[in-house]
C-alpha atoms as a PDB file:
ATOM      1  CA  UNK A   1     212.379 -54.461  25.847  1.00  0.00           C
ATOM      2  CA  UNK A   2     212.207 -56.902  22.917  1.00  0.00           C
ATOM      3  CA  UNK A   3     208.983 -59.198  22.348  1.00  0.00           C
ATOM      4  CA  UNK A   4     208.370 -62.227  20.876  1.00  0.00           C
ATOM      5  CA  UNK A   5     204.953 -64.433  19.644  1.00  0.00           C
ATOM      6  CA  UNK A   6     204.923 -67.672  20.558  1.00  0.00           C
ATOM      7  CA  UNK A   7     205.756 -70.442  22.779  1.00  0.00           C
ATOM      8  CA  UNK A   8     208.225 -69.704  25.707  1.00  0.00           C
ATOM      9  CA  UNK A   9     211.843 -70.315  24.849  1.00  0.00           C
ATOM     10  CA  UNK A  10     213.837 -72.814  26.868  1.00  0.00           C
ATOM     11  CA  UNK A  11     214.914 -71.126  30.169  1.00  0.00           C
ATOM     12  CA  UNK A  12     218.699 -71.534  28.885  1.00  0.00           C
ATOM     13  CA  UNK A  13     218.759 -69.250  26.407  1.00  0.00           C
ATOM     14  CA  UNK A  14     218.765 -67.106  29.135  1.00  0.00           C
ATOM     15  CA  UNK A  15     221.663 -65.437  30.748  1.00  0.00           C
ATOM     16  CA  UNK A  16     219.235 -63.559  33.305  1.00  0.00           C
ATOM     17  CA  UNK A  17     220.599 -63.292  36.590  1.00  0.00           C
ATOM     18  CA  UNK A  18     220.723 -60.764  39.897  1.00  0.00           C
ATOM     19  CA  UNK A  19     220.277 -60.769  43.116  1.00  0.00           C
ATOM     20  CA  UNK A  20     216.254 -59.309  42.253  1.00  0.00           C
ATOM     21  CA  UNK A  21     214.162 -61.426  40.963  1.00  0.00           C
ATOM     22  CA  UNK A  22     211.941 -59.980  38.040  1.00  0.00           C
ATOM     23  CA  UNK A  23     213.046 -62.454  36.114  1.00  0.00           C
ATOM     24  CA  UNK A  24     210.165 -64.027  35.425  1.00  0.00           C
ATOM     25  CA  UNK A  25     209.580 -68.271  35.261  1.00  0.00           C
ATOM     26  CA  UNK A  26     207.147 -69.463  33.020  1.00  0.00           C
ATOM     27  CA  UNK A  27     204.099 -68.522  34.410  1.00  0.00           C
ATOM     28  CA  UNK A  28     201.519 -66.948  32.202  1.00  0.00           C
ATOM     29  CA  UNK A  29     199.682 -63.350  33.338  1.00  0.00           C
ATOM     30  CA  UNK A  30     197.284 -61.040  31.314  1.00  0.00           C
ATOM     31  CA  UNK A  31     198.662 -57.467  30.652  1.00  0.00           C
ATOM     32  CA  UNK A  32     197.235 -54.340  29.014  1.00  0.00           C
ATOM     33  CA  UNK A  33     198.132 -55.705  25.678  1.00  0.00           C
ATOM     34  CA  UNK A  34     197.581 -59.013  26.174  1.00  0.00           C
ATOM     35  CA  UNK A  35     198.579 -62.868  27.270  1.00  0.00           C
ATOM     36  CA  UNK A  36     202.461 -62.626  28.882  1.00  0.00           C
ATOM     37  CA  UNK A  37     203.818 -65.980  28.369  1.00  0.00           C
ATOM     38  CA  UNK A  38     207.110 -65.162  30.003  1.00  0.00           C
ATOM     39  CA  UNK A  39     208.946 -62.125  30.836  1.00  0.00           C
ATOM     40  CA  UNK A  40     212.571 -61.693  31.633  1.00  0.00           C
ATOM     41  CA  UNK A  41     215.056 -59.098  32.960  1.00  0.00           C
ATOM     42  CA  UNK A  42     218.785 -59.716  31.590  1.00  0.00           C
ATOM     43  CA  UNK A  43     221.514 -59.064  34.374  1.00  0.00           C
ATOM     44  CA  UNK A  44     225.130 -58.253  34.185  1.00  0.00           C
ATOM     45  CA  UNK A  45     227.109 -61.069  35.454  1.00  0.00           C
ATOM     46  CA  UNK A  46     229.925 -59.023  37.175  1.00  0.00           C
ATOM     47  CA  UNK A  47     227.553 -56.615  39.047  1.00  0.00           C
ATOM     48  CA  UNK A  48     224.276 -58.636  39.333  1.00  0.00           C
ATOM     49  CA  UNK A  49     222.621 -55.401  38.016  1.00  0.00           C
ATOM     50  CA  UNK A  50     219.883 -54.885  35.467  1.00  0.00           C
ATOM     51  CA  UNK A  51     221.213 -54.406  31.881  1.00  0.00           C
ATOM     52  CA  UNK A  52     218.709 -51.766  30.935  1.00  0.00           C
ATOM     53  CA  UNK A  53     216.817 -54.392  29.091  1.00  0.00           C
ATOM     54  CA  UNK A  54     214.949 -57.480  28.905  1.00  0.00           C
ATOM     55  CA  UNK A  55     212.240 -59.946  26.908  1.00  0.00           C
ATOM     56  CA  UNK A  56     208.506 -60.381  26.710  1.00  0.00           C
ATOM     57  CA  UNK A  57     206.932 -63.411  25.207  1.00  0.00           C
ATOM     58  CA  UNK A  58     203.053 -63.107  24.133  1.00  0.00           C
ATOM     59  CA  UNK A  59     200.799 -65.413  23.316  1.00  0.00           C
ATOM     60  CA  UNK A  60     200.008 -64.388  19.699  1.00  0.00           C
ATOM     61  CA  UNK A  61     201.397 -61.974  17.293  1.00  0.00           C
ATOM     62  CA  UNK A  62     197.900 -59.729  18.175  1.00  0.00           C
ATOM     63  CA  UNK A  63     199.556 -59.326  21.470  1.00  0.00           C
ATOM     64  CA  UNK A  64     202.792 -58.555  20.229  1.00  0.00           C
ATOM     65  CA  UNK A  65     201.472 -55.783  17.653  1.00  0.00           C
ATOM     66  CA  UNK A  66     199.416 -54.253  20.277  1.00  0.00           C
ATOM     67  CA  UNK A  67     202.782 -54.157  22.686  1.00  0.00           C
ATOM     68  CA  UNK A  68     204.417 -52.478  19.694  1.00  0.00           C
ATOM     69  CA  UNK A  69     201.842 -49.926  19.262  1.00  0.00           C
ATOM     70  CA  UNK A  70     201.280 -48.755  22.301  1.00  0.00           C
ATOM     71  CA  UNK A  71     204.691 -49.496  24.060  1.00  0.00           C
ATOM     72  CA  UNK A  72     207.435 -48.164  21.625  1.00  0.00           C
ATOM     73  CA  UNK A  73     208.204 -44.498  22.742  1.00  0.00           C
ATOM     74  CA  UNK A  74     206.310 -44.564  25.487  1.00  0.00           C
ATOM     75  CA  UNK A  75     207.685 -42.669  29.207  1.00  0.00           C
ATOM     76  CA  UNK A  76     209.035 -45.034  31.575  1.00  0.00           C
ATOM     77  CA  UNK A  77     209.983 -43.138  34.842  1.00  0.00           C
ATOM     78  CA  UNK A  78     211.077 -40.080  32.810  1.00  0.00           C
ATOM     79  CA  UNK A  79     212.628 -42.258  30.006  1.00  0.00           C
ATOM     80  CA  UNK A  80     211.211 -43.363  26.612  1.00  0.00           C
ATOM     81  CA  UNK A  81     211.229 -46.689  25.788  1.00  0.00           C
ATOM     82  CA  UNK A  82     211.922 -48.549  22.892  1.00  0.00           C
ATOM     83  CA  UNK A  83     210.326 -51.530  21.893  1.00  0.00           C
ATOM     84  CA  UNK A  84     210.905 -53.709  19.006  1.00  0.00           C
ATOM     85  CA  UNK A  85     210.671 -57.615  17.610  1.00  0.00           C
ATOM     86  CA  UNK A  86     213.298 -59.198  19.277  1.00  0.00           C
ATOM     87  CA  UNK A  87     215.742 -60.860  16.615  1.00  0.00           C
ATOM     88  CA  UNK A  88     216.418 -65.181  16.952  1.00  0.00           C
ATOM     89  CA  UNK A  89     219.911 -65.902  18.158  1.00  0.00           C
ATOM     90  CA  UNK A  90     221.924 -68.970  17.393  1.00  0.00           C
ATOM     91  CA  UNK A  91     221.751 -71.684  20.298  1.00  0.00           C
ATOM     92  CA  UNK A  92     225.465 -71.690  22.295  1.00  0.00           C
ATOM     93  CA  UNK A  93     226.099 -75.616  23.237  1.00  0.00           C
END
């Protein structure tokens, strides 16, 4: 899982797809670290499967730093996690 701080990027930046939802809109929700502006699951295009990852947009970089404290590392269903800033991408046109 990357996060961000900020507003919500346009929903075309996106290549999220799959047959199972979880991939979020833009509707805001409160989690344990903080205000979720937008969350979103990236899917393979040939299987319609979960890539193994996905994006988190907070509200403020507060949120995001308590994400990264408490989120990086920690067990998953039997998995660690990693968690970490995600980097800005060039726009495709």
């Amino acid at each position: 899982m990357e996060v961000n701080y900020g507003p919500a990027p346009p929903k075309e930046d996106f290549q999220s797809r799959g047959p199972r939802g979880g991939g979020g809109g833009s509707d805001s929700s409160k989690s344990e670290q903080g205000k979720v502006l937008e969350a979103r699951v990236v899917y393979a295009r040939e299987t319609g499967r979960s890539r193994g990852f996905g994006f988190v947009t907070y509200g403020s970089t507060e949120n995001l730093n308590n994400a990264l404290s408490s989120l990086n590392g920690a067990d998953l269903d039997g998995r660690n996690i990693r968690v970490s800033v995600a980097e800005e991408r060039p726009r495709r046109f």
